[in-house]
PDB file of N, CA and C in Angstrom:
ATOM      1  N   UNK A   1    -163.560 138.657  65.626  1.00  0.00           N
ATOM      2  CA  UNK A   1    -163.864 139.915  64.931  1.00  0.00           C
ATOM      3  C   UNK A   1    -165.264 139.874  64.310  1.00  0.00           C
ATOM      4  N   UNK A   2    -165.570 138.715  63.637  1.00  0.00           N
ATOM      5  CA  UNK A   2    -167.214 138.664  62.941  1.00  0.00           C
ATOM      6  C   UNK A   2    -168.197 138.822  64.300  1.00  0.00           C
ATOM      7  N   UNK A   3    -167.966 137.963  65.308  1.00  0.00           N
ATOM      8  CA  UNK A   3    -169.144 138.100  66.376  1.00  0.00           C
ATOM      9  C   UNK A   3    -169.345 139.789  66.410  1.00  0.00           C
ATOM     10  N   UNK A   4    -168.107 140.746  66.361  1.00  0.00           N
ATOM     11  CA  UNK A   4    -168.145 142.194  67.139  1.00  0.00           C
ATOM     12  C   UNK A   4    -168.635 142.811  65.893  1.00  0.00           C
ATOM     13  N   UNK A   5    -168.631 142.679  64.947  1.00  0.00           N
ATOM     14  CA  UNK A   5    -169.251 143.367  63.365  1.00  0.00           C
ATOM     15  C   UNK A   5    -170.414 142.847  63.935  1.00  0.00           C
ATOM     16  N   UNK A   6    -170.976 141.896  63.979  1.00  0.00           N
ATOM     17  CA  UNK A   6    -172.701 141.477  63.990  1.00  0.00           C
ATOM     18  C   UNK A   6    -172.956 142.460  64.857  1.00  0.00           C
ATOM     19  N   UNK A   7    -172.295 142.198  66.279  1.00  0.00           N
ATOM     20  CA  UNK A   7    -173.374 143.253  67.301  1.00  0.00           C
ATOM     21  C   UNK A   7    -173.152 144.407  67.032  1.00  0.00           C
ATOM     22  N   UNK A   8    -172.220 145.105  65.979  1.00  0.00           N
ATOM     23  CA  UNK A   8    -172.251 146.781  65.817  1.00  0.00           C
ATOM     24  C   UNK A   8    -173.519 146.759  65.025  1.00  0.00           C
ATOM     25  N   UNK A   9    -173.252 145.800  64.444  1.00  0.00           N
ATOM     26  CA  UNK A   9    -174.912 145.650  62.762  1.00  0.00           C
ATOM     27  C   UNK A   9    -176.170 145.074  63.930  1.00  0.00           C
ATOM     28  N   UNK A  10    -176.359 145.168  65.010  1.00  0.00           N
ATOM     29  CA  UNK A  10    -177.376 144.625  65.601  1.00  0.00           C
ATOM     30  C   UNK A  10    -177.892 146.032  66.068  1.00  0.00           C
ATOM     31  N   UNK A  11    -177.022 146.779  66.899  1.00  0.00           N
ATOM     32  CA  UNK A  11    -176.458 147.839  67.539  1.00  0.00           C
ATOM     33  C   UNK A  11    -177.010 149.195  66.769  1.00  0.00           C
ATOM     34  N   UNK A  12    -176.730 148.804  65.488  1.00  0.00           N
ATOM     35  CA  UNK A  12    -176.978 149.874  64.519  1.00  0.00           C
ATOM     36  C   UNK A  12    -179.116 149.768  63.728  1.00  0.00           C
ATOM     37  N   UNK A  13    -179.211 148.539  64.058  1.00  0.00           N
ATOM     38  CA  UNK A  13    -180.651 148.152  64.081  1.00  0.00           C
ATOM     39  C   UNK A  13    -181.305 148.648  64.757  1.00  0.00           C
ATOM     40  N   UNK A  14    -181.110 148.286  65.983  1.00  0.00           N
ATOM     41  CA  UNK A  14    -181.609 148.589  66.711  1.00  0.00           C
ATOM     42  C   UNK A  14    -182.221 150.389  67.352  1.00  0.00           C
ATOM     43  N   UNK A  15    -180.953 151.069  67.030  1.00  0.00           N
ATOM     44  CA  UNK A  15    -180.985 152.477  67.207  1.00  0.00           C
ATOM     45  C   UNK A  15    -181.686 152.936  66.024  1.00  0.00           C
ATOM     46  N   UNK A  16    -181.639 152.419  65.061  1.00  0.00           N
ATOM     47  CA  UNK A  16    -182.459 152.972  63.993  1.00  0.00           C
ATOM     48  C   UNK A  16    -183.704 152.843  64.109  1.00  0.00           C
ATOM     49  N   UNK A  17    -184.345 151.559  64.612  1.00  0.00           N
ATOM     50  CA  UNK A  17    -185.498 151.492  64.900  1.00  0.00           C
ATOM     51  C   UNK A  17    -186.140 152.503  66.341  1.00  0.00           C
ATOM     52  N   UNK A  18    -185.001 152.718  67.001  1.00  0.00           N
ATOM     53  CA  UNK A  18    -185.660 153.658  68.151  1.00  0.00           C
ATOM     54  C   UNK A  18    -185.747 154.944  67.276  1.00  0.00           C
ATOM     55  N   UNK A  19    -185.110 155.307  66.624  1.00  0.00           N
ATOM     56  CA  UNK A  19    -184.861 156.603  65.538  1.00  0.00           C
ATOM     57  C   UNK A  19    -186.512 156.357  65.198  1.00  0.00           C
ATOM     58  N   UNK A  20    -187.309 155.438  64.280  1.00  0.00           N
ATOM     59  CA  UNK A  20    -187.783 155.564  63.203  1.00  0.00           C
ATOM     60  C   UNK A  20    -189.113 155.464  64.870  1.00  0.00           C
ATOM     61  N   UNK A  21    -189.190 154.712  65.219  1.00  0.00           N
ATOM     62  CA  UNK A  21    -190.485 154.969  66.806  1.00  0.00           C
ATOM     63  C   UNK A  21    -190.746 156.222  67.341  1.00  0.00           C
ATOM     64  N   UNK A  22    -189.560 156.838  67.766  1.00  0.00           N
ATOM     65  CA  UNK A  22    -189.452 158.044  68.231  1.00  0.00           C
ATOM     66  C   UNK A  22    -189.519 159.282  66.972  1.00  0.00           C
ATOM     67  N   UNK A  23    -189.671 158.987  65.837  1.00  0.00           N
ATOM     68  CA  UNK A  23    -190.187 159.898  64.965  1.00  0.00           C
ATOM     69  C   UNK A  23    -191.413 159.740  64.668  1.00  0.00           C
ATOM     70  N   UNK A  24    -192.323 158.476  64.572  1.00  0.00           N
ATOM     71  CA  UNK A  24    -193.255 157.986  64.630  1.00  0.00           C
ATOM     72  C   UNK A  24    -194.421 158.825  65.829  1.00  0.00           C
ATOM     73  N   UNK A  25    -193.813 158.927  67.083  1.00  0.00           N
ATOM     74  CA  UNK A  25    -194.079 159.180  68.536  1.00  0.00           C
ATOM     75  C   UNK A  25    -194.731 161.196  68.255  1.00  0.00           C
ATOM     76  N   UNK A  26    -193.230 161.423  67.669  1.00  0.00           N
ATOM     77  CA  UNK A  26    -193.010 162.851  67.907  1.00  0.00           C
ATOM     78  C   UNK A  26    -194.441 163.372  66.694  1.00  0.00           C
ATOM     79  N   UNK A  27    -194.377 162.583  65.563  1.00  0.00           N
ATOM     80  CA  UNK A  27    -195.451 163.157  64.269  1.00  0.00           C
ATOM     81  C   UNK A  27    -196.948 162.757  65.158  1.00  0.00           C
ATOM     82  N   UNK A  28    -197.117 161.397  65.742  1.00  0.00           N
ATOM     83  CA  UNK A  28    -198.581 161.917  66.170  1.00  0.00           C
ATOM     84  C   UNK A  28    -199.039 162.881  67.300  1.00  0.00           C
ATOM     85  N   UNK A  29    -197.867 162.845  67.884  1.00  0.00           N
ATOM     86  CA  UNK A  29    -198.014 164.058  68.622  1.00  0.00           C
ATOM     87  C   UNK A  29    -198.887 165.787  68.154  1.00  0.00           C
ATOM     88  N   UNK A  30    -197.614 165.963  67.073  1.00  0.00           N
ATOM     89  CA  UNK A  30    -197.673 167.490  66.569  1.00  0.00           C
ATOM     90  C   UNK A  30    -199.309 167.220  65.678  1.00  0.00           C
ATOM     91  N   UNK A  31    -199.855 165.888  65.460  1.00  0.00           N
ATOM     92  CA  UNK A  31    -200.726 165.357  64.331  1.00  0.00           C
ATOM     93  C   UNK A  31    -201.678 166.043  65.696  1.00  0.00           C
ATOM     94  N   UNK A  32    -201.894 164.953  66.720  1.00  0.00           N
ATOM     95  CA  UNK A  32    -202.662 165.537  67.963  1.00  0.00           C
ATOM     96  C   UNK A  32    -203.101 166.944  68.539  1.00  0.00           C
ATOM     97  N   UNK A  33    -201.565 167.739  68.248  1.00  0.00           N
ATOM     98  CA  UNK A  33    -201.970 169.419  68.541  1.00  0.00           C
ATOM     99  C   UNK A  33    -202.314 169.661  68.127  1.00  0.00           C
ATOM    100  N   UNK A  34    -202.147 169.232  66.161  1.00  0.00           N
ATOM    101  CA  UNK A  34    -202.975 170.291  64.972  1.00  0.00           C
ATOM    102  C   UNK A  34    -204.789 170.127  64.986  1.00  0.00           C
ATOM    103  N   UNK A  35    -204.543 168.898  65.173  1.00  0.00           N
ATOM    104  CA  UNK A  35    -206.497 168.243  65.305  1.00  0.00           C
ATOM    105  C   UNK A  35    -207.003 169.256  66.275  1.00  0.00           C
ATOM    106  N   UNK A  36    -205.911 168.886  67.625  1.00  0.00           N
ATOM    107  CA  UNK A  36    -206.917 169.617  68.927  1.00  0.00           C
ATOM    108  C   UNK A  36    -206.994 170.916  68.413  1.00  0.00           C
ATOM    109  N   UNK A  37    -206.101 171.739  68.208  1.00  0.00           N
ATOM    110  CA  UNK A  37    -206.125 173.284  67.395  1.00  0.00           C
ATOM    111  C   UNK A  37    -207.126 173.496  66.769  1.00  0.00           C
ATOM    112  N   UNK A  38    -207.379 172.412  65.458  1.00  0.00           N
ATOM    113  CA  UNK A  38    -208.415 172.863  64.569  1.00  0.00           C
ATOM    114  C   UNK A  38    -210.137 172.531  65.477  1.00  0.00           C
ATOM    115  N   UNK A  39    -209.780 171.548  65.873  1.00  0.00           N
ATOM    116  CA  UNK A  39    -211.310 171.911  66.794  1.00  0.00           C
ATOM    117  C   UNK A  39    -211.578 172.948  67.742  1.00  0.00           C
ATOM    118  N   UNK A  40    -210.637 173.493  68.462  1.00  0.00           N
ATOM    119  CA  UNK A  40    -210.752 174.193  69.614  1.00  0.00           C
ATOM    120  C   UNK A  40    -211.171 175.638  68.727  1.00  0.00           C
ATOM    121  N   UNK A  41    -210.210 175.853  67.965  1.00  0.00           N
ATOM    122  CA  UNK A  41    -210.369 177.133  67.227  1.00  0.00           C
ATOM    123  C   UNK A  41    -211.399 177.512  67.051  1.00  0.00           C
ATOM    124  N   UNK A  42    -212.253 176.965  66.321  1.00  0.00           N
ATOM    125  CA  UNK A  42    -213.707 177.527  66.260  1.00  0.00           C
ATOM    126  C   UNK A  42    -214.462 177.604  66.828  1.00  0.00           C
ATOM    127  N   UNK A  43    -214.053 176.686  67.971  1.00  0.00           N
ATOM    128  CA  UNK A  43    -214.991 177.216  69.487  1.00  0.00           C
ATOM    129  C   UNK A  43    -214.857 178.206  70.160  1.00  0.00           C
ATOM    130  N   UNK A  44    -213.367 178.443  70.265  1.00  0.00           N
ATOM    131  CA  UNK A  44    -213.273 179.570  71.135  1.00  0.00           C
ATOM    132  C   UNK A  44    -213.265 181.086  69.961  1.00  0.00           C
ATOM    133  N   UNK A  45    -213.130 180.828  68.866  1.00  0.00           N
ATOM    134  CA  UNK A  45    -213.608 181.801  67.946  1.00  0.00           C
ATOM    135  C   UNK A  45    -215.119 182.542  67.808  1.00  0.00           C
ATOM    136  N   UNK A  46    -215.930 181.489  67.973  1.00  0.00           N
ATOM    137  CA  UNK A  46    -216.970 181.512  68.195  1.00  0.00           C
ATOM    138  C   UNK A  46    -217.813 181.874  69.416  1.00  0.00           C
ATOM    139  N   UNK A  47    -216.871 181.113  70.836  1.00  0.00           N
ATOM    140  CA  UNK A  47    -217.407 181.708  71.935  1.00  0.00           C
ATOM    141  C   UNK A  47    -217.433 182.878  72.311  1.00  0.00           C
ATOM    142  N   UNK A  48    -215.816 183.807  72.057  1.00  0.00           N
ATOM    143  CA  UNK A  48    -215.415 185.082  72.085  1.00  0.00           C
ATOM    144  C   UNK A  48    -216.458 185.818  71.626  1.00  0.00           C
ATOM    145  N   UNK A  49    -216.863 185.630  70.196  1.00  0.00           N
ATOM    146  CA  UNK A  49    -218.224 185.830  69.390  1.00  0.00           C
ATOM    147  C   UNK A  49    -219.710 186.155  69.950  1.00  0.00           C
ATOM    148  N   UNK A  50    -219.461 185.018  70.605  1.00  0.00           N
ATOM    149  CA  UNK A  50    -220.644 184.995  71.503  1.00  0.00           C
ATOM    150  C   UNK A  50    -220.875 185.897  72.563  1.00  0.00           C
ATOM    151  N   UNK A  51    -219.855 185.955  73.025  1.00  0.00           N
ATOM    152  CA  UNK A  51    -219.332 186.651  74.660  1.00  0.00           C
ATOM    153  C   UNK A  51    -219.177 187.915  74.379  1.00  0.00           C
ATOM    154  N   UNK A  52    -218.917 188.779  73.041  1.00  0.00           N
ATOM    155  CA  UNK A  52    -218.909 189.863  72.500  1.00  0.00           C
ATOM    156  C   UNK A  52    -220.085 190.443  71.974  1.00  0.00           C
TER     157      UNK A  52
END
């Protein structure tokens, strides 16, 4: 019975750490769109600008 408690508590490590990577993953992501957003924006704000 102790060996099968460890690997649920290994089991349960483990998924947490894919939890806490894959939230890790997903924030630089949305971090990545907002950057690219804020640069692009004023270019194409500006180009429109231009082009107008």
């Amino acid at each position: 019975m102790a060996e099968n408690d460890e690997l649920k508590e290994i089991k349960a490590k483990k998924s947490n750490e894919s939890l806490k990577t894959r939230f890790k993953f997903i924030s630089e992501i949305i971090l990545m769109i907002v950057v690219g957003f804020l640069v692009l924006y004023p270019l194409i704000a500006f180009g429109s600008n231009f082009l107008l």
